[in-house]
Protein backbone atom coordinates (compact mmCIF):
# COMPACT_ATOMS: atom_id res chain seq x y z
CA UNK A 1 86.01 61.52 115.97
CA UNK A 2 83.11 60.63 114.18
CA UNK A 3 81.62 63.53 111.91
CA UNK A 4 77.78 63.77 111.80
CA UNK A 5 75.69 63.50 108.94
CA UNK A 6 74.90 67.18 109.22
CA UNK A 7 78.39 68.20 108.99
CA UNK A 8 79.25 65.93 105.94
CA UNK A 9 76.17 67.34 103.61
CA UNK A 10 77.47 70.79 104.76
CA UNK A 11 80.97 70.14 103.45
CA UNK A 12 79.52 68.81 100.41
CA UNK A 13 77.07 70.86 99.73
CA UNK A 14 79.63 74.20 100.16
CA UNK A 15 82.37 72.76 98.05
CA UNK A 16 79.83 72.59 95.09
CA UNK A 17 78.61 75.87 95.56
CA UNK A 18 82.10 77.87 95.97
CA UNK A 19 82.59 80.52 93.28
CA UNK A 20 85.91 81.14 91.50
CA UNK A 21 86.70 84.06 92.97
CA UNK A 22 90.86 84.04 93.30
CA UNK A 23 90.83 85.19 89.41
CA UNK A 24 93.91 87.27 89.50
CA UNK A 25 95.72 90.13 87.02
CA UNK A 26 97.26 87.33 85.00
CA UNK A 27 93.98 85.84 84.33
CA UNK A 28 93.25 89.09 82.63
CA UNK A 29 96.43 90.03 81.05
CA UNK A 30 96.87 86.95 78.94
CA UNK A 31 94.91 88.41 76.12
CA UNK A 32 97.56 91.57 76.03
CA UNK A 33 99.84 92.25 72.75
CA UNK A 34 103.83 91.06 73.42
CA UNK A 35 104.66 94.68 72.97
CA UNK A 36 102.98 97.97 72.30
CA UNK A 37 102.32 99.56 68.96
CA UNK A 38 103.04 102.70 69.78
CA UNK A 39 107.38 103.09 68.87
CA UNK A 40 109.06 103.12 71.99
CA UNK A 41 112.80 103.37 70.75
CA UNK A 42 114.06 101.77 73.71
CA UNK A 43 117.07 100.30 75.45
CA UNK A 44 118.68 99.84 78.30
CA UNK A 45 117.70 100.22 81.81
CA UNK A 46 115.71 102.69 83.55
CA UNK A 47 117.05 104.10 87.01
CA UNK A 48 115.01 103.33 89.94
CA UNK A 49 114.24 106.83 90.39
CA UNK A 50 113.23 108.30 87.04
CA UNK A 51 113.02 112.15 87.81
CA UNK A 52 117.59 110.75 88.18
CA UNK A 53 117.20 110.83 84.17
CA UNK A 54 116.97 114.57 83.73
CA UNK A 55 120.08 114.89 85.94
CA UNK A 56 118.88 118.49 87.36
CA UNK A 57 120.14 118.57 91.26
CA UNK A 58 117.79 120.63 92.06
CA UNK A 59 114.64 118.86 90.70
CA UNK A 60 115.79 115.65 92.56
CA UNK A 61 116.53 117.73 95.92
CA UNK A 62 112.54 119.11 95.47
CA UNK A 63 111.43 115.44 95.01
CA UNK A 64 112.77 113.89 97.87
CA UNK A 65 111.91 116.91 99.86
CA UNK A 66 108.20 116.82 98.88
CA UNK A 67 107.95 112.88 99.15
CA UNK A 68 109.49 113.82 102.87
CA UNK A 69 107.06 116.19 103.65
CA UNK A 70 103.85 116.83 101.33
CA UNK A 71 100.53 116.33 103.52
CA UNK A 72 98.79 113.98 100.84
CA UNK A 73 102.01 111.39 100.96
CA UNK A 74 101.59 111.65 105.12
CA UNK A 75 97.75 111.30 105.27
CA UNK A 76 98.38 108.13 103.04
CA UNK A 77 100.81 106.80 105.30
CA UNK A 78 99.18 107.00 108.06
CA UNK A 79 95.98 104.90 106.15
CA UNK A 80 98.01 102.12 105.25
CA UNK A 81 99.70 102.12 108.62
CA UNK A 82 96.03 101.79 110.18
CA UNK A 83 95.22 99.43 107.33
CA UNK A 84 97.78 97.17 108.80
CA UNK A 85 96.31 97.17 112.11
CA UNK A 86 93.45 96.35 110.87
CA UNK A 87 94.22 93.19 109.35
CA UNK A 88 96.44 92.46 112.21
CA UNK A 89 93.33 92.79 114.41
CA UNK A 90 91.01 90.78 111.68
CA UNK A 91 94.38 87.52 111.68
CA UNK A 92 93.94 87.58 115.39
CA UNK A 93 90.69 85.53 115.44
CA UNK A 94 92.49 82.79 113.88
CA UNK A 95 93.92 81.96 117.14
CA UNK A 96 92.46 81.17 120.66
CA UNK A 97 91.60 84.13 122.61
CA UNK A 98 92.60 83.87 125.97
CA UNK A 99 91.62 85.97 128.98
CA UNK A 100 92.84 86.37 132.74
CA UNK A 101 89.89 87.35 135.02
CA UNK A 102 89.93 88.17 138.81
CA UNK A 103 87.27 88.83 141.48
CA UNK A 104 85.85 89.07 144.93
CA UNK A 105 82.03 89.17 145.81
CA UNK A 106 80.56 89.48 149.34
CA UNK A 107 77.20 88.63 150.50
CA UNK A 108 75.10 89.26 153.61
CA UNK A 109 72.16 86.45 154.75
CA UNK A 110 70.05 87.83 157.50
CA UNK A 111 67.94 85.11 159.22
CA UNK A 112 65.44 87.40 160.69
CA UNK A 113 63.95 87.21 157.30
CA UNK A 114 63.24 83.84 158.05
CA UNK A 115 61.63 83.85 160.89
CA UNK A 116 64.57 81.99 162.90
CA UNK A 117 66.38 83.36 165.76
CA UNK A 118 68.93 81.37 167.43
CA UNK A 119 70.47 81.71 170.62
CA UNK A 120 74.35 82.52 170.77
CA UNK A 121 74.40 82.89 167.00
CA UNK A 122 74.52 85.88 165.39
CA UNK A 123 71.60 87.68 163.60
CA UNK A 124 73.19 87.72 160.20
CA UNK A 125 76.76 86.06 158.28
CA UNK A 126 78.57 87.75 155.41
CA UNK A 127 80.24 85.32 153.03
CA UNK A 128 83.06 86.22 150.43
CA UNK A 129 84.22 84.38 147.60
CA UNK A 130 87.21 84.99 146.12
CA UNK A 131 88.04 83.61 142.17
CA UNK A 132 90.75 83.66 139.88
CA UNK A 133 89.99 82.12 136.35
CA UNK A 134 91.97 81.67 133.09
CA UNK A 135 89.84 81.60 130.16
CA UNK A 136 90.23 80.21 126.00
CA UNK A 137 88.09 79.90 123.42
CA UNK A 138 88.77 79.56 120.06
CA UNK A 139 86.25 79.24 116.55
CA UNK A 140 86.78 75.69 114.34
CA UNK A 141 87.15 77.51 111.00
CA UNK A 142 86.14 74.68 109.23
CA UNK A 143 84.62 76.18 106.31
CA UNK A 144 87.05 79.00 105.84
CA UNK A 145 85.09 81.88 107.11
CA UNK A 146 87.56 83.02 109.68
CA UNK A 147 90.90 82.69 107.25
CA UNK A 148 88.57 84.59 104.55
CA UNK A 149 88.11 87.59 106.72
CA UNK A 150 91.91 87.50 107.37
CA UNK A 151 92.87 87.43 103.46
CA UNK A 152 90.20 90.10 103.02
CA UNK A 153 91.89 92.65 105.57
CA UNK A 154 95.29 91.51 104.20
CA UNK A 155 94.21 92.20 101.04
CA UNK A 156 92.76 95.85 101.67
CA UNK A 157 96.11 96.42 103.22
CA UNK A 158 98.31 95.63 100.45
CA UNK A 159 95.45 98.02 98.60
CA UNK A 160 96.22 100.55 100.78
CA UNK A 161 99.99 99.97 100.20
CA UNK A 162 99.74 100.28 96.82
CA UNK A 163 97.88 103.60 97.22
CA UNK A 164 100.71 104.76 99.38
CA UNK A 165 102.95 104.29 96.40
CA UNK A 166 100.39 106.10 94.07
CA UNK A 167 100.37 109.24 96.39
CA UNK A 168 104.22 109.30 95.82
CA UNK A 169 104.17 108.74 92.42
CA UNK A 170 101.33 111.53 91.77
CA UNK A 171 103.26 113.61 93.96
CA UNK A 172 106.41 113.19 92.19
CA UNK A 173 104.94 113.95 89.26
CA UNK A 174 103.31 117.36 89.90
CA UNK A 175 106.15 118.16 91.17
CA UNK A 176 108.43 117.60 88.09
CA UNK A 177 105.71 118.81 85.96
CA UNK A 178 105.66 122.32 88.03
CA UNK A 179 109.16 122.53 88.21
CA UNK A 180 109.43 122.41 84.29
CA UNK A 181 106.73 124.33 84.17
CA UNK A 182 107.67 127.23 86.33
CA UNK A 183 110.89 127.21 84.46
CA UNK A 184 109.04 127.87 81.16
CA UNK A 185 106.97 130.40 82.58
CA UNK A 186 110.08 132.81 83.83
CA UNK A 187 111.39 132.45 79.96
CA UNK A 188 107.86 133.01 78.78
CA UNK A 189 108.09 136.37 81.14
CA UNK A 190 111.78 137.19 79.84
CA UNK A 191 110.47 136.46 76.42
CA UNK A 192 107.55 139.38 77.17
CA UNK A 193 109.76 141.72 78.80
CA UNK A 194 112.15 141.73 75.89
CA UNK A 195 109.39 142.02 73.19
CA UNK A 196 108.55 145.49 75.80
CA UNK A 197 111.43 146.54 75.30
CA UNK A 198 112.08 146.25 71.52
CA UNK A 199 108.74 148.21 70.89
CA UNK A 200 109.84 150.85 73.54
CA UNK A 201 113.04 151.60 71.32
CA UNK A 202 110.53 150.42 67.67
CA UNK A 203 108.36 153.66 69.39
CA UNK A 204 111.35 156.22 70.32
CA UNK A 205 112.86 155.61 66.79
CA UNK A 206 109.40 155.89 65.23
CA UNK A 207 108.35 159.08 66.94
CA UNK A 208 111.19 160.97 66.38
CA UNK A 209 110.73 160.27 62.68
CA UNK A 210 107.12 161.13 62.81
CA UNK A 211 108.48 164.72 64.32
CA UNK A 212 110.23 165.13 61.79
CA UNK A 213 107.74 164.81 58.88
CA UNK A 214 109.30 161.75 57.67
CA UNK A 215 106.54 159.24 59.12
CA UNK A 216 103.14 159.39 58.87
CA UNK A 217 101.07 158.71 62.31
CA UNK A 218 99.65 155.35 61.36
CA UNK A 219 103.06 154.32 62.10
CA UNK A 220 103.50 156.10 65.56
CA UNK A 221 100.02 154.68 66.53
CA UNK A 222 100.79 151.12 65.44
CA UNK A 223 104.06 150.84 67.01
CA UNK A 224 102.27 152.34 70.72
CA UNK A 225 99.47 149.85 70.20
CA UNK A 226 102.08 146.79 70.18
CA UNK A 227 103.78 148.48 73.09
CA UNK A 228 100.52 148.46 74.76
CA UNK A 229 99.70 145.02 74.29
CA UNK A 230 103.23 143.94 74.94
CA UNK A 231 102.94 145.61 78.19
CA UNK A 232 99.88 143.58 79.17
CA UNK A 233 101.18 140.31 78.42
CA UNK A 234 104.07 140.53 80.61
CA UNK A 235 101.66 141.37 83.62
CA UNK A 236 99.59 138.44 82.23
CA UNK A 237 102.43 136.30 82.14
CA UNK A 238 104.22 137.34 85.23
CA UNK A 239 100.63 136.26 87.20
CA UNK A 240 101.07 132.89 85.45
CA UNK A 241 104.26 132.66 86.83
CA UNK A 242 103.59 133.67 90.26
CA UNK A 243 101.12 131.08 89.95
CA UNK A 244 103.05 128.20 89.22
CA UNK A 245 105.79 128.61 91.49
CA UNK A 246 103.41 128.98 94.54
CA UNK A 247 101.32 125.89 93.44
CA UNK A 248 105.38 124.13 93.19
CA UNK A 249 106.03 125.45 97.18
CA UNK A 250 102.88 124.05 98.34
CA UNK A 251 103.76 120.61 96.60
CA UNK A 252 106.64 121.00 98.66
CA UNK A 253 104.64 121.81 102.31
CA UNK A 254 106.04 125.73 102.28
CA UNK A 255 104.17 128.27 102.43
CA UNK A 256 103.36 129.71 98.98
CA UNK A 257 105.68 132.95 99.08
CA UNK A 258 106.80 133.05 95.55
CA UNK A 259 110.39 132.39 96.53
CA UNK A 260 111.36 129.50 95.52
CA UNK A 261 114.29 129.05 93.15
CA UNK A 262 114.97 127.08 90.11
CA UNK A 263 117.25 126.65 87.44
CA UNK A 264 117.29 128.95 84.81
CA UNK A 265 116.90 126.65 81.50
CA UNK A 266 115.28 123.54 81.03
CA UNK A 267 117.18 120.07 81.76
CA UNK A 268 117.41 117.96 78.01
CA UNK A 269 115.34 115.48 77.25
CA UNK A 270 116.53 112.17 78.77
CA UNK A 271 117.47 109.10 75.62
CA UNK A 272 114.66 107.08 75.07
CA UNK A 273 113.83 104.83 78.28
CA UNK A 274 112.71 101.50 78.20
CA UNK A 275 109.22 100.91 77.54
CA UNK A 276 108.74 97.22 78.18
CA UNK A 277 106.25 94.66 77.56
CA UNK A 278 102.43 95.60 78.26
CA UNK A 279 102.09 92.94 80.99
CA UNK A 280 105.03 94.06 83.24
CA UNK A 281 103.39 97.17 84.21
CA UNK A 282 100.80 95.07 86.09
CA UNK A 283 102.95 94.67 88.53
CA UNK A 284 104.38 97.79 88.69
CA UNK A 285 102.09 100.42 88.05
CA UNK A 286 100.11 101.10 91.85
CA UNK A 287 96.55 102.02 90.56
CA UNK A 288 96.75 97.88 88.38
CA UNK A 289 98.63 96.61 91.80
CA UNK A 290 95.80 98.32 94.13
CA UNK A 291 92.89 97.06 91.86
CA UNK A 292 93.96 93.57 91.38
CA UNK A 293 94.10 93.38 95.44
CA UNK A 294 90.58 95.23 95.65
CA UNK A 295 89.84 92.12 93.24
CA UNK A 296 90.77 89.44 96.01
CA UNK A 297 89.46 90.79 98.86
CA UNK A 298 85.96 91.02 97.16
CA UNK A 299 86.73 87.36 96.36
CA UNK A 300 87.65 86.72 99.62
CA UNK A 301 84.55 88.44 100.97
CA UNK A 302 82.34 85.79 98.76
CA UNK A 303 84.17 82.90 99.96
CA UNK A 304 83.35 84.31 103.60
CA UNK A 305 79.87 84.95 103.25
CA UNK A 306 79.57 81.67 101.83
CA UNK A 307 80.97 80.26 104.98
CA UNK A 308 78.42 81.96 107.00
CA UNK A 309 75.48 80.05 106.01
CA UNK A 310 76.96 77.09 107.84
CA UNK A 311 77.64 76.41 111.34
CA UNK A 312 79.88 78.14 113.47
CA UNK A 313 81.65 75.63 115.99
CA UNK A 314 83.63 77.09 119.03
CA UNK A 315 85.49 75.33 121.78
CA UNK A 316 85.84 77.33 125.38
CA UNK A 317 87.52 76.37 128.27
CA UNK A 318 88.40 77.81 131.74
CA UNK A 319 90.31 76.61 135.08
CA UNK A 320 91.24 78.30 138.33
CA UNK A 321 90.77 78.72 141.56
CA UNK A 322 87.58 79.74 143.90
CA UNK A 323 88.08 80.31 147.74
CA UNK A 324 86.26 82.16 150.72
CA UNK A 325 89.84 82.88 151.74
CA UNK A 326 92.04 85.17 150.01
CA UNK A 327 95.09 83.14 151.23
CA UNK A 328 94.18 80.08 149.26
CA UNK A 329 93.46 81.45 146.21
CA UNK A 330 96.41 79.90 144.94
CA UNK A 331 95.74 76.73 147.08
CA UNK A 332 95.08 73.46 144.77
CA UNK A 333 92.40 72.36 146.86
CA UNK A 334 90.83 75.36 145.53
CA UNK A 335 90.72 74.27 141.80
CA UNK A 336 87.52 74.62 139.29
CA UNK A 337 87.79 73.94 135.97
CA UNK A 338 85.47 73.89 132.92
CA UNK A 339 84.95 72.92 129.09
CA UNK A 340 82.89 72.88 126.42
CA UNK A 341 82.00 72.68 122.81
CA UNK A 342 79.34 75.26 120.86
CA UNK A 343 77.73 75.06 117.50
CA UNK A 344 75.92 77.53 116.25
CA UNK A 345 73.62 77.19 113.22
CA UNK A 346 71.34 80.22 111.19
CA UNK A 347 68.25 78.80 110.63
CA UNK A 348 66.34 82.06 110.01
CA UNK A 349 67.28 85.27 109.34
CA UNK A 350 65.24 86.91 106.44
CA UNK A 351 66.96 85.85 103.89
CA UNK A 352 69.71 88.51 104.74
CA UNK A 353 72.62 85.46 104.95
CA UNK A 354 71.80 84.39 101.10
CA UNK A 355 71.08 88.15 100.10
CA UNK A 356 74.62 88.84 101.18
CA UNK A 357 76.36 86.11 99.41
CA UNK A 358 74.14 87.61 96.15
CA UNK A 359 75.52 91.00 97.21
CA UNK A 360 79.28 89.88 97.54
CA UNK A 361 78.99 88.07 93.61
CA UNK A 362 77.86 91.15 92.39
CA UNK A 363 80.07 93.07 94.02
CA UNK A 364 83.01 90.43 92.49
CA UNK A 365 81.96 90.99 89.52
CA UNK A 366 82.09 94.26 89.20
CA UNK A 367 85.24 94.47 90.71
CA UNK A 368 86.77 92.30 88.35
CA UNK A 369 85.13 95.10 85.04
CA UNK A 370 87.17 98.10 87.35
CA UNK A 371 89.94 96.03 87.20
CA UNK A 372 89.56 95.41 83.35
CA UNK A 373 88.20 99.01 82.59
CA UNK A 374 91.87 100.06 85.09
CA UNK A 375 93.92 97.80 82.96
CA UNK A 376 92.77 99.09 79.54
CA UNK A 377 92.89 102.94 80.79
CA UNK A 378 96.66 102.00 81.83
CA UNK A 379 97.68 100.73 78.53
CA UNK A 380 95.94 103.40 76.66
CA UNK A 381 98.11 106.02 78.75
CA UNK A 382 101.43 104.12 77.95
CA UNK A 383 100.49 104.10 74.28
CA UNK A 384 99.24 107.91 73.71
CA UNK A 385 102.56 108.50 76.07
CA UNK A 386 105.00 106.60 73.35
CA UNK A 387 102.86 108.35 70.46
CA UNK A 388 103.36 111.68 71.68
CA UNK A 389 107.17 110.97 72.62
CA UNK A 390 107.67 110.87 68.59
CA UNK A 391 105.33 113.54 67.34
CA UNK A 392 106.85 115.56 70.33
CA UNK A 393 110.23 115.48 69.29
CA UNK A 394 109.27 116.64 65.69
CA UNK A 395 107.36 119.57 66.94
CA UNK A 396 110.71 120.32 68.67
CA UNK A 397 112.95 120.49 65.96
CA UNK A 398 110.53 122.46 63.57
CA UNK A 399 110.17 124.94 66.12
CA UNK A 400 113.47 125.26 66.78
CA UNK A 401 114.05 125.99 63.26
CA UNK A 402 110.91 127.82 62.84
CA UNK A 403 112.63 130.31 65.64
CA UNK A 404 116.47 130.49 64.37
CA UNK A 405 114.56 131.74 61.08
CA UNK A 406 111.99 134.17 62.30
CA UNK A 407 114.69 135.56 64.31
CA UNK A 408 116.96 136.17 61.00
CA UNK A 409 113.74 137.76 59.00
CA UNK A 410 112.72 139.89 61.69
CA UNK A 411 116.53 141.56 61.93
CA UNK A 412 116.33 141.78 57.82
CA UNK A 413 112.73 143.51 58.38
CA UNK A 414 114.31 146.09 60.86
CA UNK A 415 117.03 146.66 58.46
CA UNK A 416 114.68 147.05 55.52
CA UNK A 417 112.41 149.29 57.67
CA UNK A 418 115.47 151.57 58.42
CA UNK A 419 116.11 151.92 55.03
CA UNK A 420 112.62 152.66 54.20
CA UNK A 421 112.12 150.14 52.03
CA UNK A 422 109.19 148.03 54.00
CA UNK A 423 106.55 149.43 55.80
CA UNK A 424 105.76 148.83 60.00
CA UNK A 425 103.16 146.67 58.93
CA UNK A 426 105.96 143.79 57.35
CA UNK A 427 108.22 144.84 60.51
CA UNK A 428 105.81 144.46 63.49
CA UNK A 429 104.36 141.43 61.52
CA UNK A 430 107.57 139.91 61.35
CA UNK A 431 108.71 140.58 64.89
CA UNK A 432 105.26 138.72 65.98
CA UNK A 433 106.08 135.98 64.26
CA UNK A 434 109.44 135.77 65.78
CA UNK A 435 108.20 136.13 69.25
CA UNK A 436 105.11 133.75 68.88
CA UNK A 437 108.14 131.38 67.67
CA UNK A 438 110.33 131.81 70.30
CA UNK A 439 107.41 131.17 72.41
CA UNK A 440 105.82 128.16 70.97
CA UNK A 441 109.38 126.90 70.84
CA UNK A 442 110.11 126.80 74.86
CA UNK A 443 106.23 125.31 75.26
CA UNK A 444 106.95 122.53 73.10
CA UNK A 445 110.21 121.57 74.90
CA UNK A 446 108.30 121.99 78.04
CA UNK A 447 105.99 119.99 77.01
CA UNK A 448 108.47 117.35 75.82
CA UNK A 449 109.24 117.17 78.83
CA UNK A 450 106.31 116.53 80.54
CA UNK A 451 105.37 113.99 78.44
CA UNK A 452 108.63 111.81 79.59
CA UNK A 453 107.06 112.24 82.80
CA UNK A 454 103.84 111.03 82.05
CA UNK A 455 105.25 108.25 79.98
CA UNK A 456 107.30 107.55 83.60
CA UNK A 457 104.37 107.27 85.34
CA UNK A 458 102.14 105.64 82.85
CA UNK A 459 104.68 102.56 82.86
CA UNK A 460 104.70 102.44 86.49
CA UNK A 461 108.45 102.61 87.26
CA UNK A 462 110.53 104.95 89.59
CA UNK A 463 109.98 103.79 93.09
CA UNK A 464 111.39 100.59 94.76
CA UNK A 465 109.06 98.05 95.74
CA UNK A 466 107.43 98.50 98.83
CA UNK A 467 107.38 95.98 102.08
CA UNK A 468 104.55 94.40 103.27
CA UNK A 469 105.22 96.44 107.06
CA UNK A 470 103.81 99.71 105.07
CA UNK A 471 107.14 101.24 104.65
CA UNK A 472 109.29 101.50 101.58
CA UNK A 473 112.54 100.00 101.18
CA UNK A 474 114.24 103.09 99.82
């Protein structure tokens, strides 16, 4: 078949005015370093389920149970399965819709309204038709417009997908960064309850001395006024903790009752997990992965309202059967068929066609700076992540030295004290110091910690890839 002049210049005329709009994450990554500068210190393999590397039972068993049942990871389930209905609905127009229809009509033709009367023939005849028709029609996508729509929805879907594996990430996460930190908090708490009681037995000692002449009351007063504040930090700290386990149950979908239990130390720092190269967490890391498909559907949304300033050519057809008798309906006497051939062109419209191709650039280009802007946040996270691993794990082991020695001073201060040979001042000054060590000391191995798990998510790893049915193969 011939194709008409119109049609060529059309073809023409839209090839030369496509936009490149399949730019992808590679296209963007190829200016990335080969590694990061940031020290990772890393070999080996990861596991596929990173919270695995702090080998606490108990941790994993919270995981899995709030990836099973935490409302966020459900409400994003249920989006990405109705985001692939959606582009199974939009990849249906691709083919030929086809339609069974049915009916029966009846009519009445009086011919006293004619002015006719005829003798031995009735007044009036009723007529009924009976029909049974089987109906296609199907669009020419010759310039794409149809196929576009379908990449667009498949696109948004594998979008939504990657959010799903965000929301299980995030959720992971919070979980393992509650759990550690509800397990410093109930040390923090022990920490203040012991400090009470040291100053209870600093203020028996101190005011049975006093009642006996040998102390003045500066020192009584002193040692109640660190009893005192002791006192309120433990009902300070005890709220904190409260606080942090309830926020860990609802992570989990239970009711926040304060209940929950968990380990009593703090799992050791997992060796050094491998970092790899900047470009690999493209691929893994869901907010890159749901960006980078945000970026082709907006591309695919240009291409499409490109292909809507030309003509829109549809083929329909129908065949069946129409009868005054219900018994031959099926008859092949009774056979009607039809077809035919539409084109539809715009030819005015406002300018609103060519306003939204304008629209869909714009919007393609700024979807390609939130994918840039995505990628560079990314990286940035990765690299402050390795940083802080290092500086982390100095802060560590200075604390833990700073606390095996304030520990040794303050028993030489109580000694000295005893002996009268320091004042309270050098012995409640040195038991602060030992405290606030002791304390700073579990933080920054808390905090240790949670910076693993940021580093974790920051690289993207932990979760098996995910099938395009919006279900995940683990």
């Amino acid at each position: 078949m011939r194709r008409t002049p119109f049609i060529t210049a059309a073809v023409l005329l839209l090839a030369g005015c496509t936009t490149d709009s399949n730019r992808t994450a590679q296209d963007f990554a190829s200016g990335l370093p080969a590694g990061w500068t940031a020290p990772s210190g890393s070999t080996g393999k990861a596991p596929a389920f990173w919270w695995h590397s702090f080998r606490d039972a108990g941790l994993s068993e919270a995981i899995g149970h709030a990836l099973d049942t935490n409302p966020d990871v459900w409400s994003a389930a249920a989006r990405l399965e109705a985001a692939w209905a959606q582009a199974k609905i939009t990849g249906a127009e691709q083919f030929p819709q086809i339609g069974l229809s049915g009916g029966l009509s009846a009519s009445q033709l009086n011919m006293a309204q004619f002015g006719v009367r005829i003798p031995n023939m009735p007044n009036s005849f009723l007529s009924e038709r009976h029909n049974l028709t089987l109906g296609a029609q199907w669009e020419l996508d010759l310039w794409g417009r149809v196929s576009a729509g379908k990449r667009v929805a498949q696109a948004n879907a594998l979008g939504q997908e990657a959010e799903f594996a965000g929301a299980r990430h995030s959720i992971a996460g919070q979980v393992a960064k509650a759990w550690m930190m509800a397990i410093e908090a109930r040390h923090q708490v022990r920490l203040a309850k012991f400090t009470v009681s040291t100053h209870e037995t600093t203020v028996a000692r101190v005011r049975a001395r006093f009642e006996q002449g040998v102390l003045p009351s500066l020192d009584l007063r002193l040692a109640m006024a660190n009893l005192a504040g002791a006192k309120a930090q433990v009902a300070e700290l005890d709220t904190v903790s409260s606080q942090t386990t309830r926020q860990l149950e609802i992570l989990l979908g239970q009711f926040p009752a304060n209940k929950l239990a968990v380990p009593a130390e703090l799992p050791q720092v997992p060796s050094a997990i491998p970092a790899g190269m900047p470009a690999e967490i493209l691929s893994r890391r869901p907010d890159l992965v749901g960006a980078e498909q945000r970026l082709l559907a907006t591309g695919a949304s240009l291409t499409q309202a490109e292909a809507s300033l030309y003509p829109q050519i549809s083929l329909t057809g129908s065949g069946g059967t129409s009868t005054s008798e219900l018994s031959g309906l099926l008859s092949g006497d009774s056979g009607v068929w039809g077809v035919a051939a539409n084109l539809t062109q715009p030819v005015f419209q406002g300018g609103r066609l060519r306003a939204n191709v304008r629209l869909q650039k714009a919007n393609l280009r700024a979807a390609e700076e939130s994918f840039r802007s995505t990628m560079l946040k990314a990286m940035g996270e990765v690299e402050n992540a390795l940083d802080a691993e290092q500086q982390l794990a100095v802060m560590d082991e200075a604390l833990g030295v700073a606390y095996e020695q304030s520990q040794a001073a303050a028993q030489i201060a109580q000694k000295r004290y005893d002996l009268g040979l320091d004042n309270i001042i050098k012995l409640l000054e040195t038991r602060r110091r030992a405290i606030n060590a002791e304390s700073r000391w579990w933080a920054a191995r808390r905090r240790r910690l949670e910076n693993r798990i940021n580093l974790h998510l920051a690289l993207g790893g932990g979760f098996e890839s995910m099938n395009h049915n919006g279900t995940a193969s683990n």
